[in-house]
Protein backbone atom coordinates (compact mmCIF):
# COMPACT_ATOMS: atom_id res chain seq x y z
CA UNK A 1 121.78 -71.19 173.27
CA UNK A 2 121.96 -75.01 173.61
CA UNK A 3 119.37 -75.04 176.41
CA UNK A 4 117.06 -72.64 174.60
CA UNK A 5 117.15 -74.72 171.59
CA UNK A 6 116.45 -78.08 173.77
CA UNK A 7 113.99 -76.64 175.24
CA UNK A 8 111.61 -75.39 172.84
CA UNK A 9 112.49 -78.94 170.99
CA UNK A 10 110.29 -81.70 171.10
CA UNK A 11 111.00 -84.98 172.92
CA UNK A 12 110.95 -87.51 169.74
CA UNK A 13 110.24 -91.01 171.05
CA UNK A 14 112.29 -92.49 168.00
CA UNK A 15 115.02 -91.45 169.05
CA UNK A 16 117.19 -94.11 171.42
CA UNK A 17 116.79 -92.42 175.17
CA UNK A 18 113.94 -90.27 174.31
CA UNK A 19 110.53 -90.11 174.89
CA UNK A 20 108.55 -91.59 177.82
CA UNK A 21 109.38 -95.54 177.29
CA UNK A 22 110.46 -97.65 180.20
CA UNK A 23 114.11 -98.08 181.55
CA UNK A 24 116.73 -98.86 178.50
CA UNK A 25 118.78 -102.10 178.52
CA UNK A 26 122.00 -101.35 179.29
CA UNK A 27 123.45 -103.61 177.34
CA UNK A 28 122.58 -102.58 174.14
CA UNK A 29 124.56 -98.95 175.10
CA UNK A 30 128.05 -101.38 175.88
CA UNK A 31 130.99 -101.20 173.54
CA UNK A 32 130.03 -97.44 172.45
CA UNK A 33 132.04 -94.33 171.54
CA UNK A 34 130.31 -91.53 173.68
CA UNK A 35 130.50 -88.36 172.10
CA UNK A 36 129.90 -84.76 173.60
CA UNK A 37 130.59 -80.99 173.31
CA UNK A 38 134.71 -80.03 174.04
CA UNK A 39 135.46 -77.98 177.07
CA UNK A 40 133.28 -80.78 179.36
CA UNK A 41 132.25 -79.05 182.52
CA UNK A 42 129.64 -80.00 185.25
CA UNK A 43 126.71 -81.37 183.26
CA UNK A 44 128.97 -83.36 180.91
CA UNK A 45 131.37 -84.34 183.66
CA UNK A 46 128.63 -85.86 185.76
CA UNK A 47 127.31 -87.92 182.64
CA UNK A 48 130.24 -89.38 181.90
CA UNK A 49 131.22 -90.56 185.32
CA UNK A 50 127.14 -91.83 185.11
CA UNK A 51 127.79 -93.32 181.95
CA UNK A 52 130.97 -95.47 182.91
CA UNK A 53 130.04 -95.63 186.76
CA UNK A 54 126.52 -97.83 185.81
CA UNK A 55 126.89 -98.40 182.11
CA UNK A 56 129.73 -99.40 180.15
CA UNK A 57 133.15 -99.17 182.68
CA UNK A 58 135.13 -99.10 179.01
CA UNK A 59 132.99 -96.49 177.70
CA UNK A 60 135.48 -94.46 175.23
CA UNK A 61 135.01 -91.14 174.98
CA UNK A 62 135.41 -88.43 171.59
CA UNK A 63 135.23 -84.64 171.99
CA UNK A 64 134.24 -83.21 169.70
CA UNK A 65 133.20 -79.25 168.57
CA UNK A 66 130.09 -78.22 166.36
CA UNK A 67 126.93 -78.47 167.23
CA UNK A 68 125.57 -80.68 164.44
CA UNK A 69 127.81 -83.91 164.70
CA UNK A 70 126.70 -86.41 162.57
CA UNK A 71 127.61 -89.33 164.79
CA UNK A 72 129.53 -92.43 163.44
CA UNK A 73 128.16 -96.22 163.42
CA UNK A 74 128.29 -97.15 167.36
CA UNK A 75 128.79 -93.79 168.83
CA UNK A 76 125.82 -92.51 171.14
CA UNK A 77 125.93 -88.38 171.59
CA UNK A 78 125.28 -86.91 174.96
CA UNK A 79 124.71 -82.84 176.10
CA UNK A 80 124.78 -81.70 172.91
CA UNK A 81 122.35 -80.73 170.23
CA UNK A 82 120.01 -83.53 168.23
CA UNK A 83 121.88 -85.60 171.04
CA UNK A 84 120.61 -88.75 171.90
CA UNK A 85 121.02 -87.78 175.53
CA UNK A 86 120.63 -83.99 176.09
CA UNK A 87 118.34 -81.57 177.79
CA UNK A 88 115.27 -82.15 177.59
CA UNK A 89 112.57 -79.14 179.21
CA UNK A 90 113.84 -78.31 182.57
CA UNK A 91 115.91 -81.50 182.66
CA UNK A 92 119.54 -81.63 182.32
CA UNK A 93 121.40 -84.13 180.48
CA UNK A 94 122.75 -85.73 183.81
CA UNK A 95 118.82 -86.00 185.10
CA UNK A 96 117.74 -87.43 181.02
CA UNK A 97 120.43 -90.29 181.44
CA UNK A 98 118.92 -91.31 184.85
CA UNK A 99 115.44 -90.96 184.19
CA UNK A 100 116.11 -93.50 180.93
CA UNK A 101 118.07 -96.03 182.55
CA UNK A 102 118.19 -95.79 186.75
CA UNK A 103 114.56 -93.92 187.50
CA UNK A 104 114.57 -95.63 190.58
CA UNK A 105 118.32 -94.70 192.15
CA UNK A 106 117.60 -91.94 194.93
CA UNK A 107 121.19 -91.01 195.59
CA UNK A 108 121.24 -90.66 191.59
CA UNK A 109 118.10 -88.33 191.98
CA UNK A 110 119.73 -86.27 194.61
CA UNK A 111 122.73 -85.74 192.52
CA UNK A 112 120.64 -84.98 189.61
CA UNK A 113 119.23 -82.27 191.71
CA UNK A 114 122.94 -80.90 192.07
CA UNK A 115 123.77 -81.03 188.50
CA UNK A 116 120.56 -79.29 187.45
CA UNK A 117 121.13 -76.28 189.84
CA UNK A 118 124.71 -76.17 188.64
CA UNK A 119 123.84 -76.64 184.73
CA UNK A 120 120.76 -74.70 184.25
CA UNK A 121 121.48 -71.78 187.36
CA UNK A 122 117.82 -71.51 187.60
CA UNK A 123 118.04 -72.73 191.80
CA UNK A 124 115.06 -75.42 191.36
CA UNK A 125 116.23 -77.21 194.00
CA UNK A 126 118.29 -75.23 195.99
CA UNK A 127 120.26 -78.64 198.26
CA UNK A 128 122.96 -77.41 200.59
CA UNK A 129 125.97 -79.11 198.89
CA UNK A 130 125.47 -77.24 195.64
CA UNK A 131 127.65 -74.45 195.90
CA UNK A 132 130.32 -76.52 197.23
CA UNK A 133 130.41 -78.93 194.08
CA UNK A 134 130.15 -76.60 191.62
CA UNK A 135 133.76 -75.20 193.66
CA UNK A 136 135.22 -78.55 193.27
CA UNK A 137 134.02 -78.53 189.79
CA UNK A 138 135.58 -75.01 188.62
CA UNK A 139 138.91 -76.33 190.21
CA UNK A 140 139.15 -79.03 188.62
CA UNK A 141 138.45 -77.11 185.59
CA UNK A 142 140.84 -74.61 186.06
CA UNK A 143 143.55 -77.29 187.07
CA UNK A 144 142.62 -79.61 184.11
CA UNK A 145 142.15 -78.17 180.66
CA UNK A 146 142.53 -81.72 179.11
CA UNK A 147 138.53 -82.82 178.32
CA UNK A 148 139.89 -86.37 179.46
CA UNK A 149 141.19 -85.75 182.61
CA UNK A 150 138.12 -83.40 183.68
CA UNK A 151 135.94 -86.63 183.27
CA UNK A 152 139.07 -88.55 185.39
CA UNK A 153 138.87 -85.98 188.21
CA UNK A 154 135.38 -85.27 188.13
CA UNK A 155 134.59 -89.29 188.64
CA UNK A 156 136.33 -88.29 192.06
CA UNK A 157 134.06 -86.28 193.09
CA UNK A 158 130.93 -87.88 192.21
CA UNK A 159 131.78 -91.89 193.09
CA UNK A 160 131.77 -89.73 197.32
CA UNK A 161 128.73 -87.78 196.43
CA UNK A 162 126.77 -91.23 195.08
CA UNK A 163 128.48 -92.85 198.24
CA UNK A 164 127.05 -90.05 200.48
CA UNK A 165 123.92 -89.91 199.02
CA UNK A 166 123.49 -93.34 198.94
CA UNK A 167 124.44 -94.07 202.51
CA UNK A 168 122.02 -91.08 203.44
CA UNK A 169 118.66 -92.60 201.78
């Protein structure tokens, strides 16, 4: 339901990470409390690795459940609806973060391609290593119920994808 309803939503430009403006400043998204969706899996997993690999190392993190979280002063929501960071059309949350802050990263673009095909199962782009991750992914899932280690375990994974795909471009 949450990608049907991002979907047929608008892209508000008001909104901070929406629209079609140039690359954010990453320093004005330092210090915050991100806050997504409980039960974090790959889409979710992949942002926050994104968001403390290239954004804010301290980044805290809040799960939280409900779709309609009224966030608090300083926290910035990601994946989940009226997000500030969440699907937007045929982009995933993971591919939303990059295009607003690293559009130019081509090892973040290939794993953006990974994380859509995993997310939205709709085989856009069809790269070899898909299937594979989205393995890792359900292990880790299944071996970590804890939202907090998911994101621990899932940084894993990605910090040797980036380092593959970055060595590879």
């Amino acid at each position: 339901m949450l990608q049907l309803e991002s979907r047929l939503r608008p892209s508000p430009a008001h909104l901070p990470g929406k629209g079609k403006a140039p690359a954010l400043d990453i320093a004005a998204f330092k210090g915050r409390t991100w806050v997504t969706r409980k039960g974090v899996f790959v889409d979710r997993i992949a942002c926050a690795w994104l968001i403390r690999r290239f954004i804010d190392p301290q980044a805290a993190f809040r799960f939280v459940s409900g779709k309609r979280h009224q966030p608090n002063p300083g926290e910035v929501r990601f994946d989940m609806f009226d997000g500030e960071f969440t699907h937007e059309g045929d982009l995933c949350s993971f591919e939303v973060i990059v295009k607003r802050f690293f559009p130019k990263d081509q090892a973040l673009g290939e794993l953006g391609k990974i994380v859509h095909d995993l997310d939205l199962k709709d085989g856009k782009f069809r790269k070899p290593e898909t299937a594979g991750v989205g393995s890792l992914i359900q292990g880790l899932a299944l071996t970590h119920p804890a939202d907090a280690r998911r994101l621990e375990s899932g940084a894993v994974v990605f910090d040797h994808l980036y380092a593959c795909f970055g060595r590879a471009g």
